[in-house]
Protein backbone atom coordinates (compact mmCIF):
# COMPACT_ATOMS: atom_id res chain seq x y z
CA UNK A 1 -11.51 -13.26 -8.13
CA UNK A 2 -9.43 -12.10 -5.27
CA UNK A 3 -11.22 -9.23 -2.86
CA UNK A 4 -8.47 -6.49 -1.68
CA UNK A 5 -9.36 -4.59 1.63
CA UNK A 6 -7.54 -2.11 3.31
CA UNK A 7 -7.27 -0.83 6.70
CA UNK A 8 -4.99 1.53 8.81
CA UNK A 9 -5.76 4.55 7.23
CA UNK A 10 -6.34 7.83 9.78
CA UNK A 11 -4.86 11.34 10.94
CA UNK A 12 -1.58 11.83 11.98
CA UNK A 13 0.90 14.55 12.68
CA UNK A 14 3.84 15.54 10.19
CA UNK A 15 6.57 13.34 11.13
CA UNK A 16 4.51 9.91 12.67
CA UNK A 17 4.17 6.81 11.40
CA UNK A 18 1.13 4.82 9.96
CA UNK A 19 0.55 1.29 9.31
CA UNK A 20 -1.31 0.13 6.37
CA UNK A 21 -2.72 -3.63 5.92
CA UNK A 22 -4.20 -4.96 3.03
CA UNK A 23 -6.25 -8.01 3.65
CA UNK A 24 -7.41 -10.38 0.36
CA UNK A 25 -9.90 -13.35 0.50
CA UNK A 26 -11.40 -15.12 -2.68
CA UNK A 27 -7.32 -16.64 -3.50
CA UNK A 28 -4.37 -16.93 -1.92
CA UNK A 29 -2.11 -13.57 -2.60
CA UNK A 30 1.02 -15.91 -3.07
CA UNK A 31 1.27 -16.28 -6.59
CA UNK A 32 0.37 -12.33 -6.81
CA UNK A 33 3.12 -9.49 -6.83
CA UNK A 34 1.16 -6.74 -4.70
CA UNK A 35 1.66 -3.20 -5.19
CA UNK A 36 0.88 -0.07 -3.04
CA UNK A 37 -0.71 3.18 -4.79
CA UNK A 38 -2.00 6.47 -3.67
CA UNK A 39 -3.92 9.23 -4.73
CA UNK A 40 -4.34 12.58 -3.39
CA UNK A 41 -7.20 15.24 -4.32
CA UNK A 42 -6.59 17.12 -7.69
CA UNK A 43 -3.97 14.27 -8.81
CA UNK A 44 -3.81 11.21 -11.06
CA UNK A 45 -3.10 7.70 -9.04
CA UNK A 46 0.05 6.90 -8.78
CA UNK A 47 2.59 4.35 -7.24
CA UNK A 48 4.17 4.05 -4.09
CA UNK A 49 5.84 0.10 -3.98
CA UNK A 50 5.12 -2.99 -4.62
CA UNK A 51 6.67 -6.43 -3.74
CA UNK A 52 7.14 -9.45 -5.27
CA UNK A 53 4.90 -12.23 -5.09
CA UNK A 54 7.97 -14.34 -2.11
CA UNK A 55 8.43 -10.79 -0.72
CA UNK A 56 12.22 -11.27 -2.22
CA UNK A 57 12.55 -7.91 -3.39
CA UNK A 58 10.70 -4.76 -3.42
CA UNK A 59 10.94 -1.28 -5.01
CA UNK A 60 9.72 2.17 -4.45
CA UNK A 61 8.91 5.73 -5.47
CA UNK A 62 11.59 7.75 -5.12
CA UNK A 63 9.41 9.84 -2.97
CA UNK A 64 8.83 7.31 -0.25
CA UNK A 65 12.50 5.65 -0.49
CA UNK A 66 13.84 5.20 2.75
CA UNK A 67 10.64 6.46 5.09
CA UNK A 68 8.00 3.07 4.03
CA UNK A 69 8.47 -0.41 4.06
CA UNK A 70 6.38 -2.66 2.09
CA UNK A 71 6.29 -6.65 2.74
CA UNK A 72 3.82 -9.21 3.41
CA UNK A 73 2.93 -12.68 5.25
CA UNK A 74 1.16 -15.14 2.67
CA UNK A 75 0.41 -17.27 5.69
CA UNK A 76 -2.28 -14.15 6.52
CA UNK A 77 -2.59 -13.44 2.94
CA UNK A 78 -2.39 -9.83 4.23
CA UNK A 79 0.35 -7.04 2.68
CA UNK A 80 1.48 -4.53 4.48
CA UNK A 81 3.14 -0.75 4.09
CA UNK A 82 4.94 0.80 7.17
CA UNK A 83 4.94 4.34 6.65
CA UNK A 84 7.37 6.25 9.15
CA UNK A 85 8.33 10.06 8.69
CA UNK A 86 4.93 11.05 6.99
CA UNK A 87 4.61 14.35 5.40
CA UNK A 88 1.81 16.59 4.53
CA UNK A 89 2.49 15.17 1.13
CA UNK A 90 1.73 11.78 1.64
CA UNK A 91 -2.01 12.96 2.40
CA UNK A 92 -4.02 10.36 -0.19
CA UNK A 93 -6.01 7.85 -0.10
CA UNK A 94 -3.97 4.17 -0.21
CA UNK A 95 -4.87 1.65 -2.80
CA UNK A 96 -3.51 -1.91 -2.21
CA UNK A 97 -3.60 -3.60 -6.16
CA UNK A 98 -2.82 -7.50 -7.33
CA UNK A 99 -1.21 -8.00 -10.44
CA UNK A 100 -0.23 -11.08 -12.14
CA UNK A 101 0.70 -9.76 -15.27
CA UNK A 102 -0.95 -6.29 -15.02
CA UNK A 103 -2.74 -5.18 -11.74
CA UNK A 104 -6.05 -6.66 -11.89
CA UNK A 105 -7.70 -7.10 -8.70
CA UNK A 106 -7.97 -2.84 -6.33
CA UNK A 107 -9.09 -2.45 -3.37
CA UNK A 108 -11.43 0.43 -2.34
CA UNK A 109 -8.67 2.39 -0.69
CA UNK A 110 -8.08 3.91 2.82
CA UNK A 111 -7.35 7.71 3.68
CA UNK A 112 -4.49 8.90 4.89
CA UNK A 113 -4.03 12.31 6.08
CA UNK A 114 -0.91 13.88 7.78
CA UNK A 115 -1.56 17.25 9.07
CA UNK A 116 1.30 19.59 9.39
């Protein structure tokens, strides 16, 4: 079983930045690729990066390209998602997931809310 927890949720203004961590215990995250969702009031989850499992390469909704930066540290067996440039639209609450071959293991999410 891994156990996914997130933290760094919070309010900030249109146009700041927010730093999201998502801590596991229960296994090591290494052999995991680790994906980033969100999900905002009214709408179906949906996905925002994710990273593989050495951090080699990562990809991203088209709607986050270029403004957050996912990556991790296995040493901390923590993931991470820099989130510069928010928008009102990226109001949601985050969900950090594990997947090995599909994403098993969720964490219980952290709010994020960017007032305009």
């Amino acid at each position: 079983q891994v156990r996914l927890v997130e933290s760094g949720g919070g309010l900030v203004q249109a146009g700041g930045s927010l730093r999201l961590s998502c801590a596991a215990s229960g296994r090591t995250l290494s052999t995991y690729s680790m994906g980033w969702f969100r999900q905002a009031p009214g709408k179906e989850r949906e996905f925002v990066a994710a990273i593989s499992w050495s951090g080699g390469s990562a990809n991203y909704a088209d709607s986050v390209k270029g403004r957050f930066t996912i990556s991790r540290d296995n040493t901390k067996n923590t993931v991470y998602l820099q989130m510069n440039s928010l928008k009102p639209e990226d109001t949601a609450v985050y969900y950090c997931a594990a997947r090995r071959y599909e994403y098993d293991y969720w964490g219980q999410g952290t709010q994020v809310t960017v007032s305009s």
